[in-house]
Every structure is written in C-alpha cells, then in structure tokens.
C-alpha atoms as a PDB file:
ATOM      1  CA  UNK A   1       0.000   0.000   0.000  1.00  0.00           C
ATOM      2  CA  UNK A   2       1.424   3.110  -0.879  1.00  0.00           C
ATOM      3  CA  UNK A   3       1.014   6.176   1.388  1.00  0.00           C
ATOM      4  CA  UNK A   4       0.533   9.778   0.479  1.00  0.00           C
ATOM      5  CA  UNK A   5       2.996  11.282   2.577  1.00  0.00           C
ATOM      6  CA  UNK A   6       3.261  14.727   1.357  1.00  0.00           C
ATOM      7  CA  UNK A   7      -0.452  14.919   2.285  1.00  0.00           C
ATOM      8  CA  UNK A   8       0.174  13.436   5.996  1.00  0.00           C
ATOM      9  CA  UNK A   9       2.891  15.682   6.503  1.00  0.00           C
ATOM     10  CA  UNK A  10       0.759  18.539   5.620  1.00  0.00           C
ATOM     11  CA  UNK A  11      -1.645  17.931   8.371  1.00  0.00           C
ATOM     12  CA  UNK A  12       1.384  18.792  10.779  1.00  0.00           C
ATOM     13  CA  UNK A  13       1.406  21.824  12.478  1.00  0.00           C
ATOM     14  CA  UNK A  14       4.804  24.091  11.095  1.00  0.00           C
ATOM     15  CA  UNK A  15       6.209  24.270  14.647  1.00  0.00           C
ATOM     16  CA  UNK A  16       5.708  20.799  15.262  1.00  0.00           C
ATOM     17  CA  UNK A  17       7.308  19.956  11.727  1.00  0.00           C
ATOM     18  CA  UNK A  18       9.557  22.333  11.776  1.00  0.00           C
ATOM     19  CA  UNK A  19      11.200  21.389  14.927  1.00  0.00           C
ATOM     20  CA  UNK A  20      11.778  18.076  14.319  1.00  0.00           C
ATOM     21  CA  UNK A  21      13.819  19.437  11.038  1.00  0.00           C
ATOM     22  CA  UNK A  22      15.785  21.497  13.351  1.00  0.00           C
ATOM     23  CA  UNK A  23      16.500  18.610  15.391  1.00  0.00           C
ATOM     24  CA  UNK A  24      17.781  16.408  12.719  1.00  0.00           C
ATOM     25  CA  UNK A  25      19.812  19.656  11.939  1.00  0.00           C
ATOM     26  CA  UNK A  26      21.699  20.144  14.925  1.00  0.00           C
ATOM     27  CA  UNK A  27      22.091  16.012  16.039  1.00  0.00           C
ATOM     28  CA  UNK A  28      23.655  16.216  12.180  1.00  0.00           C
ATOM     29  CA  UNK A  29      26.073  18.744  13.473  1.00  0.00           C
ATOM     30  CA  UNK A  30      26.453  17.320  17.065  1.00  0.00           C
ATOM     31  CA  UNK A  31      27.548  13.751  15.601  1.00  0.00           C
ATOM     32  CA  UNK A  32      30.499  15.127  13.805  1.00  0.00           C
ATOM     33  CA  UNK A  33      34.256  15.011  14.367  1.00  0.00           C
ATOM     34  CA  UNK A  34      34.696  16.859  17.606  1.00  0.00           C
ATOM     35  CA  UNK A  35      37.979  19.104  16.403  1.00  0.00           C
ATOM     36  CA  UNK A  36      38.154  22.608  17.252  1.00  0.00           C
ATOM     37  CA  UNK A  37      35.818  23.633  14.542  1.00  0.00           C
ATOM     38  CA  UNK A  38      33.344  21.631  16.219  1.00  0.00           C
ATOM     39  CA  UNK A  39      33.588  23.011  19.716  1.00  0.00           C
ATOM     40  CA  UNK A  40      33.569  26.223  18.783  1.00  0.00           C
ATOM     41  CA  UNK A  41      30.685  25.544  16.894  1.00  0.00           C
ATOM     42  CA  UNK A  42      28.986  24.457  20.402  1.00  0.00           C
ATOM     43  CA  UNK A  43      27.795  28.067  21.167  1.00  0.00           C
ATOM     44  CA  UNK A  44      25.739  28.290  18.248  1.00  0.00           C
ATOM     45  CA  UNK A  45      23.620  25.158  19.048  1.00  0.00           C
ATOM     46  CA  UNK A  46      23.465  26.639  22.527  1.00  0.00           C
ATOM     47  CA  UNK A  47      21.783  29.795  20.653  1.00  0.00           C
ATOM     48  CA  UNK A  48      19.487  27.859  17.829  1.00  0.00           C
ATOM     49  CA  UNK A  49      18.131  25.292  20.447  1.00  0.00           C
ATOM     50  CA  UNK A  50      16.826  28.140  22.511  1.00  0.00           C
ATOM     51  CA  UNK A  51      13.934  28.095  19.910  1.00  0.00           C
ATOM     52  CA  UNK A  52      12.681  24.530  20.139  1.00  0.00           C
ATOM     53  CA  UNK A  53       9.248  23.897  21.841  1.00  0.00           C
ATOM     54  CA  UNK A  54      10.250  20.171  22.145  1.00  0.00           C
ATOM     55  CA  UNK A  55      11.308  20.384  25.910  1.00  0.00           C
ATOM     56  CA  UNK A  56      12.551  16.983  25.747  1.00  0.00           C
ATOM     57  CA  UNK A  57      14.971  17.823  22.528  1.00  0.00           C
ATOM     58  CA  UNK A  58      16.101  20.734  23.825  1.00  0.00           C
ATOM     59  CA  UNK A  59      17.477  19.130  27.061  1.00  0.00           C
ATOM     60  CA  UNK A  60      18.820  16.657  25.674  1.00  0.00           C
ATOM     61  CA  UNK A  61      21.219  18.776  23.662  1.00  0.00           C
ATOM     62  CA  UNK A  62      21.693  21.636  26.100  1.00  0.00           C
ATOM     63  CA  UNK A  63      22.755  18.571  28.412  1.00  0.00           C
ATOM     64  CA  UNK A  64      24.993  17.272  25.701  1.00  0.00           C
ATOM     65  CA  UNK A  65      26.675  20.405  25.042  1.00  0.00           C
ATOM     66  CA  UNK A  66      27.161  21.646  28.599  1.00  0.00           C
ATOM     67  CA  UNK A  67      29.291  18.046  29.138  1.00  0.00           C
ATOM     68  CA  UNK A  68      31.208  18.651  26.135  1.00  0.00           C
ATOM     69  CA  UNK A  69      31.810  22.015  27.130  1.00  0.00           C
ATOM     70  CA  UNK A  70      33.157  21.166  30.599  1.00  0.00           C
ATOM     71  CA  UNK A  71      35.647  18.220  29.588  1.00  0.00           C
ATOM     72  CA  UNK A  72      39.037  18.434  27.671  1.00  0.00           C
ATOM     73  CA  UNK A  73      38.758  18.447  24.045  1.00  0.00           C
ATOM     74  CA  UNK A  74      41.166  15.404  23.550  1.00  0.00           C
ATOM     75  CA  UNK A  75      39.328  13.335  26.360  1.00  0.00           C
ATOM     76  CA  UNK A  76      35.928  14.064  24.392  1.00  0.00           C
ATOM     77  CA  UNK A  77      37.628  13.048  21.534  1.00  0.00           C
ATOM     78  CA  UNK A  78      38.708  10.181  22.877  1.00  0.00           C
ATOM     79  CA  UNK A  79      35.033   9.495  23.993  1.00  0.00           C
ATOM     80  CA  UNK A  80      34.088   9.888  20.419  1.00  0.00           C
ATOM     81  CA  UNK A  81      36.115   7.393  19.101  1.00  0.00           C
ATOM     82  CA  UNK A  82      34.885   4.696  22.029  1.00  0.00           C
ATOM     83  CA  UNK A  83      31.716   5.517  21.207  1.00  0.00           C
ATOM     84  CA  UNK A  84      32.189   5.067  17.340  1.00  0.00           C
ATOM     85  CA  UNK A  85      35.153   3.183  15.541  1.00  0.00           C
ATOM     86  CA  UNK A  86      35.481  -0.077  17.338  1.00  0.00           C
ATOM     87  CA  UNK A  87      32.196  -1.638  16.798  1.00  0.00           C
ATOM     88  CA  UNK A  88      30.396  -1.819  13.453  1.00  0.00           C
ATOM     89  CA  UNK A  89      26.689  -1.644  15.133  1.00  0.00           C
ATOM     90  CA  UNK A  90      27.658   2.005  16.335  1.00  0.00           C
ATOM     91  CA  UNK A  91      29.075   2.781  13.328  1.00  0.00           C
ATOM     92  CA  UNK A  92      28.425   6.244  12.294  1.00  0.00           C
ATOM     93  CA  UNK A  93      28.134   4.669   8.446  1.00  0.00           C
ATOM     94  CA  UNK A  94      24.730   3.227   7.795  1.00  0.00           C
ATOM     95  CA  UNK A  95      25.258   0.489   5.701  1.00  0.00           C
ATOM     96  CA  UNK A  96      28.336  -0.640   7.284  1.00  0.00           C
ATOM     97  CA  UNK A  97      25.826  -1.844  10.733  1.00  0.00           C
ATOM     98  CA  UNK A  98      23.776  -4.078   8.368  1.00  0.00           C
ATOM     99  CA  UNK A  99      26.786  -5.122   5.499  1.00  0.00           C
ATOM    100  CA  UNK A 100      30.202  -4.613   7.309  1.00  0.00           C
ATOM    101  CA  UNK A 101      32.711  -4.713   4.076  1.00  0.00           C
ATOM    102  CA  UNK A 102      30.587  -6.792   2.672  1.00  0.00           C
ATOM    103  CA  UNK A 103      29.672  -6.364  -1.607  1.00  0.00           C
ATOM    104  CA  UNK A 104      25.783  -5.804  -0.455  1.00  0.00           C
ATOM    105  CA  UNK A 105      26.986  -2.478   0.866  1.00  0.00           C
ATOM    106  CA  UNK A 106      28.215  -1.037  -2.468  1.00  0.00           C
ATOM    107  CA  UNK A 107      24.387  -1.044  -3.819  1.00  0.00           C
ATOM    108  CA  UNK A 108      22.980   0.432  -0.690  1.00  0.00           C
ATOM    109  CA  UNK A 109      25.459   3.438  -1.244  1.00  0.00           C
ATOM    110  CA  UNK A 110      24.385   4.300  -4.631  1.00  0.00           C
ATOM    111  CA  UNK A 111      21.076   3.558  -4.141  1.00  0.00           C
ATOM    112  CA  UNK A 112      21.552   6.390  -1.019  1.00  0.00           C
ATOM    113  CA  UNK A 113      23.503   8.621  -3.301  1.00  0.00           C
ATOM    114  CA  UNK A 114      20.925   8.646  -6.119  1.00  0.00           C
ATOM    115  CA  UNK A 115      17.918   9.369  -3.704  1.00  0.00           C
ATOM    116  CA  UNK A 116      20.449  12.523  -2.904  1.00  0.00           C
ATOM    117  CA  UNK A 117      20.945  13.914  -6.156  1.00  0.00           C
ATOM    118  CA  UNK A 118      17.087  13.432  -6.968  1.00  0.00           C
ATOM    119  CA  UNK A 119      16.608  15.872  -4.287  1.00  0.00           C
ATOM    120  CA  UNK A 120      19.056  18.086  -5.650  1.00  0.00           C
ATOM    121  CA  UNK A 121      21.372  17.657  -2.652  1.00  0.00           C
ATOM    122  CA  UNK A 122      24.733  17.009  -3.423  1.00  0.00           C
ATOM    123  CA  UNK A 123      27.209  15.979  -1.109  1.00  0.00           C
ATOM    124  CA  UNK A 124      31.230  16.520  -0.530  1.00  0.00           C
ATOM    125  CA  UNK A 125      33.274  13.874  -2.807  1.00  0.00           C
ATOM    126  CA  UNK A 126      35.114  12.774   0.378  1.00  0.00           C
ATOM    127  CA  UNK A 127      32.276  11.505   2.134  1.00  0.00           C
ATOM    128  CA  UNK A 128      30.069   8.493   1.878  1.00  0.00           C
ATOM    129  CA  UNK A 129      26.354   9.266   1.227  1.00  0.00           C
ATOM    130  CA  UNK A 130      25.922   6.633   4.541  1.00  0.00           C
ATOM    131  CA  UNK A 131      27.765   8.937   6.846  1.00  0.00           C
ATOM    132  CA  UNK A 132      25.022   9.249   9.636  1.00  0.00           C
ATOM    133  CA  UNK A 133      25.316  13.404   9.890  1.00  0.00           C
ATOM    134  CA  UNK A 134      25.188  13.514   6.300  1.00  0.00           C
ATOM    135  CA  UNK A 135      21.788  11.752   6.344  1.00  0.00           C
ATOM    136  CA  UNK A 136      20.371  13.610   9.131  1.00  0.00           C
ATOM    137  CA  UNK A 137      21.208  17.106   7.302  1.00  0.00           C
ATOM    138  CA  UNK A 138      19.387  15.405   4.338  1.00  0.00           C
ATOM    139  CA  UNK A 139      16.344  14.563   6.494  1.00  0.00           C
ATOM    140  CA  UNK A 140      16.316  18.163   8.044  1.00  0.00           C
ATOM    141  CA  UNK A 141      16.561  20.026   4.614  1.00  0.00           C
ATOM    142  CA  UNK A 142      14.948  17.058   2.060  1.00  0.00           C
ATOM    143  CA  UNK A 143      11.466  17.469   0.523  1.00  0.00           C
ATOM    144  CA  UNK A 144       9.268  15.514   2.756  1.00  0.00           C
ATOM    145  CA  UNK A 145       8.793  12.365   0.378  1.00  0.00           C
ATOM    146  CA  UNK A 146      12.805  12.108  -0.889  1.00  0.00           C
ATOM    147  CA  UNK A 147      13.360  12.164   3.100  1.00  0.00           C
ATOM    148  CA  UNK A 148      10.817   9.521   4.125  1.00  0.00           C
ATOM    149  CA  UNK A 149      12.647   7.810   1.442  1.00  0.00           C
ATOM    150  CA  UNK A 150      15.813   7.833   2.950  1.00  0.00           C
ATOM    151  CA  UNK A 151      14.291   7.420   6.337  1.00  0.00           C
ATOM    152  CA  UNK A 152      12.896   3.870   5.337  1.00  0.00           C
ATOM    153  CA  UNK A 153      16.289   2.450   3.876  1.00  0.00           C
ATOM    154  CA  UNK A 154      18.451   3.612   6.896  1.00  0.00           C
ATOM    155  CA  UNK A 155      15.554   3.520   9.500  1.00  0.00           C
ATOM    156  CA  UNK A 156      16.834  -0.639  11.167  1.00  0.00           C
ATOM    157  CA  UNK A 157      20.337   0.266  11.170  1.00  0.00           C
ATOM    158  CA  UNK A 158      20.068   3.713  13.026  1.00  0.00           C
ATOM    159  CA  UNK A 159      17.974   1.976  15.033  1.00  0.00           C
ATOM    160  CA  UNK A 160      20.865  -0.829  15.347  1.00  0.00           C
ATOM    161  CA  UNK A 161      23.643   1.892  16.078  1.00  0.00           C
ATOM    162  CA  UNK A 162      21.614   3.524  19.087  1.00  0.00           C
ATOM    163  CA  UNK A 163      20.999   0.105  20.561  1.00  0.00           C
ATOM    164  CA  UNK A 164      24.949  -0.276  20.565  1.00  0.00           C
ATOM    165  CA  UNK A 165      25.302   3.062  21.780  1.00  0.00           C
ATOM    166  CA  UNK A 166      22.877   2.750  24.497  1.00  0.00           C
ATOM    167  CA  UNK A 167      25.055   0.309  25.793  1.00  0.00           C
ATOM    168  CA  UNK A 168      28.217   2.045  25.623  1.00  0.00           C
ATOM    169  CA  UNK A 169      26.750   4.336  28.575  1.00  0.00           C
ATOM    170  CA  UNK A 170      27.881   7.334  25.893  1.00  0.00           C
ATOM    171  CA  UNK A 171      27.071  10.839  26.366  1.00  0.00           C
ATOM    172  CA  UNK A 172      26.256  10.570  22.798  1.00  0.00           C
ATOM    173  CA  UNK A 173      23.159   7.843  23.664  1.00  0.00           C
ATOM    174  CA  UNK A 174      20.982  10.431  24.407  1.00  0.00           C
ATOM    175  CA  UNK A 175      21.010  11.707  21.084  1.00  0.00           C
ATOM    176  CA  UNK A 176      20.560   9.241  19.103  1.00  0.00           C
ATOM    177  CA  UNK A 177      17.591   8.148  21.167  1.00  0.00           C
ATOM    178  CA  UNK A 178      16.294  11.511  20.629  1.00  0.00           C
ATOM    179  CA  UNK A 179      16.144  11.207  16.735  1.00  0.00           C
ATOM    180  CA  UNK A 180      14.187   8.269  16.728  1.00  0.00           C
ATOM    181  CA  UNK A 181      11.798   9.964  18.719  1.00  0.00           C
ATOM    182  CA  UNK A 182      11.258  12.731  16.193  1.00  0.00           C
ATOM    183  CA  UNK A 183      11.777  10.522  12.944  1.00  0.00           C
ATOM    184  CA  UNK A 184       8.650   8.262  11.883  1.00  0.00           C
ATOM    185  CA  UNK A 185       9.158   4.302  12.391  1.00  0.00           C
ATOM    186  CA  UNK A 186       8.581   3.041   8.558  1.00  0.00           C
ATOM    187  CA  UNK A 187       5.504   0.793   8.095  1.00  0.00           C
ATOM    188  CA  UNK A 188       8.019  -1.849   6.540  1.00  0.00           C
ATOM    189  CA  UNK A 189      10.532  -1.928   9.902  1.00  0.00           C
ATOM    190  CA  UNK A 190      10.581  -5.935  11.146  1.00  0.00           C
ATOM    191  CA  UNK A 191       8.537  -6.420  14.177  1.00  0.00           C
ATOM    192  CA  UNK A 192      11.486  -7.619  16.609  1.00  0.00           C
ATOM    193  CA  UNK A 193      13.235  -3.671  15.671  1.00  0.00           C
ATOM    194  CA  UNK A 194      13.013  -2.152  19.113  1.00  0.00           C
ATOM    195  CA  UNK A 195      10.339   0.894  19.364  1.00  0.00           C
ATOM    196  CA  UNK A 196      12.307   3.472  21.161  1.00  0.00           C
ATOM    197  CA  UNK A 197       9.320   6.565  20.777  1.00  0.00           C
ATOM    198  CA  UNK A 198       7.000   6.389  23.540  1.00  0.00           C
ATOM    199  CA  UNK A 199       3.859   6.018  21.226  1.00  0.00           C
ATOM    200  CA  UNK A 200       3.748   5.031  17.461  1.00  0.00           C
ATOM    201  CA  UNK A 201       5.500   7.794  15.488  1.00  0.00           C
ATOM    202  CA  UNK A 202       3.102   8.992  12.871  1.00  0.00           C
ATOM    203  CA  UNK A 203       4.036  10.353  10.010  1.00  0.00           C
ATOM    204  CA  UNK A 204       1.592  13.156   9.957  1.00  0.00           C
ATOM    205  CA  UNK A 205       3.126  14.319  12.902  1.00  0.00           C
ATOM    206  CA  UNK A 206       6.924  14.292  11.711  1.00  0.00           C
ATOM    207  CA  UNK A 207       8.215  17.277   9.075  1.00  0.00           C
ATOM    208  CA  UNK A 208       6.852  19.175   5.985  1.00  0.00           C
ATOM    209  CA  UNK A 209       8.529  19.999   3.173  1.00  0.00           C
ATOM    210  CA  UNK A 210      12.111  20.871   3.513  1.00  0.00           C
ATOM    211  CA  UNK A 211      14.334  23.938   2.172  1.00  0.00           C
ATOM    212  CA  UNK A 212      15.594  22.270  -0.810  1.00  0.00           C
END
C-alpha cells in the first residue's frame, strides 16, 4: 500500500514539523568530528536550540553540550572514538551496521547517493552518502517524500547503532535516542526492531517539506 505522505505531513502543524527538522539539523552537526571547529561551533547550538518547543529535545542537547563544554577536548575526543570506531553496530556509516565490508553495501550506497541527487542535494566527494550526519542534514533540509525515502532504507540500522550506543553508557546515547523519537518508524521496519518513541511515530506528525 502506498502512502501519500506529502499529504500526511501537511496535516502537521509548522512548529511541530519544523522542529523536528531542526532537530535532525543540529544532532547532524552534534555527531560530527569533535575538532576545534566543532567546539567552537557548540555556542551556536546553545543559541538555535533556545527556539525549540520540544522540551525533551532541547534538554537533551543543552545537556549534551554543557558536558562537552566542561571536559578536555582530547578526552571528548577520545570518547568519540569509544563511542564510534570499534564496533560496526555504532558505526556512524549506515550500511556498514547491516553489510560490514561486505559487496551488499556497495548497492545500498548508490542507491543512497541517487535518492540525494534526486533531491538536488549534493554531497562533498570525500564523504560516503551513509555517513550518519550527512543523512540527518538530508532529512532536516529534504522534501518531505525524498526524506521519508531515505528514512525507510536507513531507519533498522540507526535503530541498530543507538541500541549499541545505548550500551556504551555514551554521552552521545541520548542523542541518538532523541532522533528516533522525532523521525517516523517506517511501516516496513521488522517487528522484533526495538520501538524506542513512547507512542507510534506517525508520520503526519513528523516534518513538511524541507528547504531544498
């Protein structure tokens, strides 16, 4: 059964829609590399968070960013990596949670780089189209149906990264857990995938139609 998502989404209030795009926008930004650019980036998503009516978002990152703020850079950094490079279910590349090096992932990245460049987003050559920031910032600034799209392909292995993460005890678990609060489950999504909204996500209550 096919659903008409662009009408759903238009029975969403703008706020409501509008701050779960914002969310997906600064968790895109939050999830990167933390060098210097990043931390002095920090103050900024102190500032745009300020407007979000989602109390429960905007904790969650003002938490996040007043831990980063208070620890040395290189142990966050060090936290990072933890957190990230030495398991491939919290793998910050998508297809690498479900394929590992495996051929089956080569598909699932042009398949993810041609739902991009239908959207007219276009990405830097030296990143993978998997890269979980990159599809967040896709999500935030997609038209609604290209990012439902890409929300349904990636949907079981975010899903598989924040389990991982959750059990990392990570300041970065928060987070994640967040997005999946504020993204829709897909319809398709095996039964045994762990729900971790607090209700069934609707997608009439997610995000209208993006900036690109």
């Amino acid at each position: 059964m096919t659903t008409d998502i662009n009408t759903e989404w238009s029975q969403a209030s703008d706020e409501r829609m509008g701050g779960a795009r914002k969310a997906c926008k600064l968790t895109s930004y939050l999830l990167q590399y933390p060098d210097t650019a990043w931390r002095e980036g920090l103050q900024g998503v102190r500032s745009a968070v300020q407007s979000f009516t989602d109390e429960t978002m905007k904790r969650v990152i003002l938490t996040f960013v007043d831990e980063a703020e208070s620890v040395d850079s290189t142990i966050w950094q060090d936290r990072y990596v933890r957190t990230f490079d030495f398991d491939k279910k919290s793998n910050l590349y998508l297809t690498y949670a479900l394929y590992g090096d495996e051929r089956d992932r080569g598909p699932a990245l042009i398949d993810l780089k041609r739902r991009y460049e239908a959207a007219g987003f276009y990405m830097e050559l030296n990143e993978l189209p998997d890269y979980l920031p990159m599809v967040l910032e896709f999500i935030a600034e997609a038209p609604s149906e290209d990012a439902y799209g890409v929300v349904s392909s990636c949907y079981k292995s975010l899903v598989t990264i924040t389990d991982s993460v959750l059990g990392q005890n990570s300041p970065y678990s928060p987070l994640l857990k967040q997005v999946l609060k504020v993204i829709p489950k897909p319809a398709h999504v095996d039964e045994e995938v762990q729900d971790h909204t607090q209700a069934p996500q609707a997608v009439s209550t997610w995000m209208g139609r993006g900036s690109r």
